[in-house]
N, C-alpha and C. Protein backbone atom coordinates (compact mmCIF):
# COMPACT_ATOMS: atom_id res chain seq x y z
N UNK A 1 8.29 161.27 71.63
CA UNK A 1 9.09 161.25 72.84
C UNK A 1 10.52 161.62 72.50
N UNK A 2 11.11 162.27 73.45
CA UNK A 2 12.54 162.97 72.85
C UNK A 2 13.38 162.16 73.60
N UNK A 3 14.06 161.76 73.20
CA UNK A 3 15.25 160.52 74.04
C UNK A 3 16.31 160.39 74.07
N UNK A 4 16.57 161.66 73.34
CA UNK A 4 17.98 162.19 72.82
C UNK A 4 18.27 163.66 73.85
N UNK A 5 19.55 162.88 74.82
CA UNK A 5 19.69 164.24 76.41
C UNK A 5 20.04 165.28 75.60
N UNK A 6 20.63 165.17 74.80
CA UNK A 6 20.98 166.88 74.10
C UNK A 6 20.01 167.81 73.58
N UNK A 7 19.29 166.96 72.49
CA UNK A 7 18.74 167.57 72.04
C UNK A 7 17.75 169.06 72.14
N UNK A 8 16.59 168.46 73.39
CA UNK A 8 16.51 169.70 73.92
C UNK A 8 17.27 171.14 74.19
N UNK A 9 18.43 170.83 74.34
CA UNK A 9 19.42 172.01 74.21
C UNK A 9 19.70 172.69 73.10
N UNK A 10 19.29 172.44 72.21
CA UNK A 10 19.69 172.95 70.80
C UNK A 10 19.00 174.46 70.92
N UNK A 11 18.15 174.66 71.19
CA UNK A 11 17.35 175.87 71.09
C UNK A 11 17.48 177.28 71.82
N UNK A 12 18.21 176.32 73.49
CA UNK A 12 18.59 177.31 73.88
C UNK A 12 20.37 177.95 73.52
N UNK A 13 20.89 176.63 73.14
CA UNK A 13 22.49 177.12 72.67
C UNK A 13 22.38 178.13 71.47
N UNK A 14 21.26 177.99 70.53
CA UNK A 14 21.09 178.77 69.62
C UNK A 14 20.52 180.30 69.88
N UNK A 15 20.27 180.57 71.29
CA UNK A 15 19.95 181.56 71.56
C UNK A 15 21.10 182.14 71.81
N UNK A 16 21.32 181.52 73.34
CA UNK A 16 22.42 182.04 73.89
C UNK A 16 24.08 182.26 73.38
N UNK A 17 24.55 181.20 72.27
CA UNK A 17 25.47 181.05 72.05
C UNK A 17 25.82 181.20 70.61
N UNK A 18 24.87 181.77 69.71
CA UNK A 18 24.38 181.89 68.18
C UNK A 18 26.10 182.17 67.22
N UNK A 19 26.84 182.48 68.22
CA UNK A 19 28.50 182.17 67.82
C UNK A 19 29.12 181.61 66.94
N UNK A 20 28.31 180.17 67.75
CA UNK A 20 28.64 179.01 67.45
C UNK A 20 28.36 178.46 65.93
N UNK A 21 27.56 179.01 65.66
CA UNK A 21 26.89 178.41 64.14
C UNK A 21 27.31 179.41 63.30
N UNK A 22 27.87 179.22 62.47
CA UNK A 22 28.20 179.69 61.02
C UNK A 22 26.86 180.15 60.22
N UNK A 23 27.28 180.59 59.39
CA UNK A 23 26.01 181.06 58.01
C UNK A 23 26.01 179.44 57.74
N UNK A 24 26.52 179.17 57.23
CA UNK A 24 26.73 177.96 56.54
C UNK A 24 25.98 176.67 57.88
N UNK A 25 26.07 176.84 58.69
CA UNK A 25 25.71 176.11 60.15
C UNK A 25 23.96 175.80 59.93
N UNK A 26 23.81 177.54 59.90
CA UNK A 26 22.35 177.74 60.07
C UNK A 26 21.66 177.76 58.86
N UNK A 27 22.13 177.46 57.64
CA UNK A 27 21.74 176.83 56.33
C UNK A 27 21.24 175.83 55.88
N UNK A 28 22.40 174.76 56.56
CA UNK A 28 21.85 173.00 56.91
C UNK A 28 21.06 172.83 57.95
N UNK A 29 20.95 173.59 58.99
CA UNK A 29 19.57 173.42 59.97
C UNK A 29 18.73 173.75 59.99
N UNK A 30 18.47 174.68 58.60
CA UNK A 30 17.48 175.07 58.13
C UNK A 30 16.93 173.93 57.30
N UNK A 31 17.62 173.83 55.88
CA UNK A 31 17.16 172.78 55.70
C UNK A 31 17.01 171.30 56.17
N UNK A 32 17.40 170.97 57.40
CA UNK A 32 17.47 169.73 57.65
C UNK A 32 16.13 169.88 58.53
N UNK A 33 15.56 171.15 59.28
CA UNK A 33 14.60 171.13 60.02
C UNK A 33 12.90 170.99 59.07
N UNK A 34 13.54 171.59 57.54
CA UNK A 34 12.57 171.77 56.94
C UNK A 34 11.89 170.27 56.46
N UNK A 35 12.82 169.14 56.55
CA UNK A 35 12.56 168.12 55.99
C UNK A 35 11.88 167.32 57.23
N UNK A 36 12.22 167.90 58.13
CA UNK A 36 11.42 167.15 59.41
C UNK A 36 9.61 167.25 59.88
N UNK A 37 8.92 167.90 58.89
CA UNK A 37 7.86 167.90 58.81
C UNK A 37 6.99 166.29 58.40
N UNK A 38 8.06 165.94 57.29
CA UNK A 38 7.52 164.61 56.77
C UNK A 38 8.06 163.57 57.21
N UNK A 39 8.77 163.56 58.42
CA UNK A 39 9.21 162.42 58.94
C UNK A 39 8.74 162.02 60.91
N UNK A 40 8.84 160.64 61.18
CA UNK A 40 8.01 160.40 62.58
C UNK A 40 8.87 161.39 63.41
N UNK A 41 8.48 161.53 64.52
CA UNK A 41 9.43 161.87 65.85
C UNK A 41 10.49 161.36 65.89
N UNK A 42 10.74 159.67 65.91
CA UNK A 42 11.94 158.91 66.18
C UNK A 42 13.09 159.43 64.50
N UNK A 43 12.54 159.68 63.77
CA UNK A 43 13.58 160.23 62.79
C UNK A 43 13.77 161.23 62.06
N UNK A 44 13.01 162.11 62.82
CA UNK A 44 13.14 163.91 62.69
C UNK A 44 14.39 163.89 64.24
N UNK A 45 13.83 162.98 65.26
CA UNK A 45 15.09 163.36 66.30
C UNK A 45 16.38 162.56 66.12
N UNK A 46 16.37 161.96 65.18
CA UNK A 46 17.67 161.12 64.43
C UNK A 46 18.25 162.33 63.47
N UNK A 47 17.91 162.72 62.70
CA UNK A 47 18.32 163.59 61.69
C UNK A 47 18.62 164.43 62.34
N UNK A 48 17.67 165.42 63.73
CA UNK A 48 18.67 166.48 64.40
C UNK A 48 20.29 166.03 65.27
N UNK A 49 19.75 164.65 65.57
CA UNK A 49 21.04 164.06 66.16
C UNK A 49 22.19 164.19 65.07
N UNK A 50 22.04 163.31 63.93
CA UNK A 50 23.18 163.82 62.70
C UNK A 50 23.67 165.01 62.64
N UNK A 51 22.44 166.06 62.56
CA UNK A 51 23.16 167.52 62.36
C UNK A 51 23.92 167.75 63.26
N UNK A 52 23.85 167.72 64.74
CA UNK A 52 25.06 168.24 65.92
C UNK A 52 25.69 167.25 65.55
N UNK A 53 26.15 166.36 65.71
CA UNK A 53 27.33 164.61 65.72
C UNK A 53 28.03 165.22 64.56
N UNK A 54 27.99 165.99 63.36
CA UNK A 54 28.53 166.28 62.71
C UNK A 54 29.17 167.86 62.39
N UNK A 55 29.19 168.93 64.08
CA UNK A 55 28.83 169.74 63.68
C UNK A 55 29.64 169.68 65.48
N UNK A 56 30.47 169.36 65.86
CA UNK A 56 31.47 168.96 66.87
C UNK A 56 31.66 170.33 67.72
N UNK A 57 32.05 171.59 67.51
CA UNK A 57 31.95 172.58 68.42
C UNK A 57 30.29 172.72 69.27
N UNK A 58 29.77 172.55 68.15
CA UNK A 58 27.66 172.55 68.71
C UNK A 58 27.55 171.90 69.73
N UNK A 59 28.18 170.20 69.27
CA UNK A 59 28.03 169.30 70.12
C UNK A 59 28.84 169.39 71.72
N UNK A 60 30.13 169.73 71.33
CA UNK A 60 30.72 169.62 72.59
C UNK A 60 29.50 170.84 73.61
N UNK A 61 29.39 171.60 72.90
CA UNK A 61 28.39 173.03 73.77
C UNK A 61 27.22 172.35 74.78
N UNK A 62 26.80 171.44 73.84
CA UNK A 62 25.48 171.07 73.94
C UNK A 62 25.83 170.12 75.35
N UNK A 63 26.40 169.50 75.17
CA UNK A 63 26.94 168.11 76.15
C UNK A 63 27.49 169.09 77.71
N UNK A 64 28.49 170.08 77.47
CA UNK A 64 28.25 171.07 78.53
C UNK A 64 27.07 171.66 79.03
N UNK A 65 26.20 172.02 78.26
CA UNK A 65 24.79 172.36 79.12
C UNK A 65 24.14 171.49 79.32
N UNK A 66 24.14 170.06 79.33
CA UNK A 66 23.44 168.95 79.56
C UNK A 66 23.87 168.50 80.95
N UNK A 67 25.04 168.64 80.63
CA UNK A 67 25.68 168.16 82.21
C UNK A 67 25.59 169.26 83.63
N UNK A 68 25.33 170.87 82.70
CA UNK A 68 25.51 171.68 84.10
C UNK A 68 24.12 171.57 84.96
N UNK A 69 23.00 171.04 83.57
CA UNK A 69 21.72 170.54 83.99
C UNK A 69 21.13 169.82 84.15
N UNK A 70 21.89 168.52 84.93
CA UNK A 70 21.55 167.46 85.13
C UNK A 70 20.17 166.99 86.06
N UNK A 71 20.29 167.89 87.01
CA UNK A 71 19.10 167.88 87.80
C UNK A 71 17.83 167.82 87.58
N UNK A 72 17.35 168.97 86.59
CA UNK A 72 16.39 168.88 85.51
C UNK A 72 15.62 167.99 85.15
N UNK A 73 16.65 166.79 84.60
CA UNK A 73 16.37 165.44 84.46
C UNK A 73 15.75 164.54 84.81
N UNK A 74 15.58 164.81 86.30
CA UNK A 74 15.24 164.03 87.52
C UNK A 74 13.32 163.65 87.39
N UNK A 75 13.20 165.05 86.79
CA UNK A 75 11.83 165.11 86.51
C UNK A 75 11.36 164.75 85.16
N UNK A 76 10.79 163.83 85.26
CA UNK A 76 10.35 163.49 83.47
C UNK A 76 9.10 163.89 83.36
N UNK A 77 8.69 164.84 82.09
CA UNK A 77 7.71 165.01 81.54
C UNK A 77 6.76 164.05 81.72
N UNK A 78 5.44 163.96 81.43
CA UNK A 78 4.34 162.96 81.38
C UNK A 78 4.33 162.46 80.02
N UNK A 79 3.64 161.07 80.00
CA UNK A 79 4.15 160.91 78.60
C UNK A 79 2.95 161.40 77.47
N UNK A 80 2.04 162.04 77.95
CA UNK A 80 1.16 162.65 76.91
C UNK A 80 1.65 163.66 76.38
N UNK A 81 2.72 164.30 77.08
CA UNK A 81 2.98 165.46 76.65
C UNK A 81 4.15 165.13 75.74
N UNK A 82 4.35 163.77 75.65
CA UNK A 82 5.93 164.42 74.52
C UNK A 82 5.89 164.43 73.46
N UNK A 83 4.57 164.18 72.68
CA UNK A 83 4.59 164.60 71.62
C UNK A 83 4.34 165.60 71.09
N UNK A 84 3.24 166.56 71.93
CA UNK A 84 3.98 167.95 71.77
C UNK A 84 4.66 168.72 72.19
N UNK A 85 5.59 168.02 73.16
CA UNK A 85 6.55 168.57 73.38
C UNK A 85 8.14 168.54 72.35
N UNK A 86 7.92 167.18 71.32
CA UNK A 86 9.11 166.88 70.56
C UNK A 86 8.57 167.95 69.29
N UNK A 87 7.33 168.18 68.88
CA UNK A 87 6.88 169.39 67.99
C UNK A 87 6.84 170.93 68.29
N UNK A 88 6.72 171.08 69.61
CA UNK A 88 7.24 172.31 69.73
C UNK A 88 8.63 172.45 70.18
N UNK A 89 9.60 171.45 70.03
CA UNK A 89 10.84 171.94 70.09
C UNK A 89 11.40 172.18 68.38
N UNK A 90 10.79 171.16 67.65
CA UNK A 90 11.40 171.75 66.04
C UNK A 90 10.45 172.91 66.00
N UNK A 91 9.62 173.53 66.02
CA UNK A 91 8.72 174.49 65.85
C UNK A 91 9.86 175.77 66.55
N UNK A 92 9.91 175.86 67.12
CA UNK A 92 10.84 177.08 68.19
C UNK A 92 12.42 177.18 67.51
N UNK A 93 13.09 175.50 67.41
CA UNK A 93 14.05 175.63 66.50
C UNK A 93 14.05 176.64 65.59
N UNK A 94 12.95 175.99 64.70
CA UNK A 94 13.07 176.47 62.71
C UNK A 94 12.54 177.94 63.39
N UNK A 95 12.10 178.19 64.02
CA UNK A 95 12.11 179.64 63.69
C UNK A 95 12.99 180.45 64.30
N UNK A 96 13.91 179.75 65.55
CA UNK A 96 14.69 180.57 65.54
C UNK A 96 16.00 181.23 64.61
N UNK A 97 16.16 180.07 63.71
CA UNK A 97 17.30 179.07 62.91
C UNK A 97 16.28 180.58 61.58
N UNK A 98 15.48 180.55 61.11
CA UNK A 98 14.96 181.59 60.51
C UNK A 98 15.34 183.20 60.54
N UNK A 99 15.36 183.04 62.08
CA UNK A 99 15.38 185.02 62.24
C UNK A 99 16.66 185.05 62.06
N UNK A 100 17.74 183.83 62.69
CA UNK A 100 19.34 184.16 62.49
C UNK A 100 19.93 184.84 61.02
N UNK A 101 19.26 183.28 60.08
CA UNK A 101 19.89 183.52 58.93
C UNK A 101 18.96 184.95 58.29
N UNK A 102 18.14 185.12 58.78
CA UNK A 102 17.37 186.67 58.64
C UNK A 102 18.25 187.78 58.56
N UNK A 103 18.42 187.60 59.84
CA UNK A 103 19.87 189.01 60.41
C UNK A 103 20.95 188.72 59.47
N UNK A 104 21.84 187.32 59.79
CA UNK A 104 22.87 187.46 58.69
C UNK A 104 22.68 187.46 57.63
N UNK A 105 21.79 187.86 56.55
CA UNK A 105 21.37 188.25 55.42
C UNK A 105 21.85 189.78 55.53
N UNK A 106 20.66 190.62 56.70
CA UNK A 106 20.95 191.77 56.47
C UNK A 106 22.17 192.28 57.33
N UNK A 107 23.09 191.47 57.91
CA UNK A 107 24.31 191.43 58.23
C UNK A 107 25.22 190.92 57.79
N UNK A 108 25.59 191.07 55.93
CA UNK A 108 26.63 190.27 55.38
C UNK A 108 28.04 190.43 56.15
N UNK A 109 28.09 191.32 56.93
CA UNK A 109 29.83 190.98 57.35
C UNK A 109 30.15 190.88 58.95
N UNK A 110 29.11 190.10 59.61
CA UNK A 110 29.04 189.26 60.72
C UNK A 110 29.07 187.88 60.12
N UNK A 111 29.12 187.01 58.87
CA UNK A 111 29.61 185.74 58.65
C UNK A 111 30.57 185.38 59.81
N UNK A 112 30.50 184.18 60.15
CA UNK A 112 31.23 183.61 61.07
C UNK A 112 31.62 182.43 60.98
N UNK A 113 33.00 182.00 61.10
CA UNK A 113 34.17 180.73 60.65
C UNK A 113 33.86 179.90 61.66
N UNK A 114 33.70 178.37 61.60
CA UNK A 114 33.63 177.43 62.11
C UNK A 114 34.66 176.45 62.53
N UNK A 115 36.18 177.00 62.60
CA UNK A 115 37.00 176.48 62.15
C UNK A 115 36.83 175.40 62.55
């Protein structure tokens, strides 16, 4: 079950807003997503919580699209579905978090500052 309002947003800020994350950004969310295979729901979605809480431009982003989509909310999933629904959101993550640092590989001089 995902219980964390941001979270869900991560995937699409990483689409839409891929700016935002540094090489270095999408390095630690790589590995931090990779370690979330061996851990429950409640602390694979703790550990993604750490990564934004520490990672303050992401977060403020994230908290803006949470709020422009509040409505959304209104409707809660069923609860059979949230467990694959909390696995296909790291699933969609890590691979998007994949093709990025993909490109900026073969885009060494699009690196981007986090100041």
């Amino acid at each position: 079950m995902i219980d964390d309002e941001l979270l869900p947003y991560l995937p699409s800020l990483l689409e839409r807003n891929s700016e935002l994350f540094t090489t270095q950004d999408l390095r630690d969310l790589d590995d931090t997503l990779s370690k979330l295979e061996k851990l429950s729901d409640d602390e694979a979605e703790e550990t993604l919580n750490n990564f934004y809480m520490t990672h303050p431009c992401i977060r403020d982003q994230l908290e803006r699209m949470e709020e422009g989509n509040r409505e959304l909310k209104k409707v809660k999933p069923t609860q059979a579905n949230q467990s694959t629904r909390i696995t296909n959101l790291f699933q969609e993550l890590s691979q998007q978090v994949k093709d990025k640092l993909k490109s900026e590989s073969t885009n060494p001089d699009s690196d981007k500052s986090n100041g």
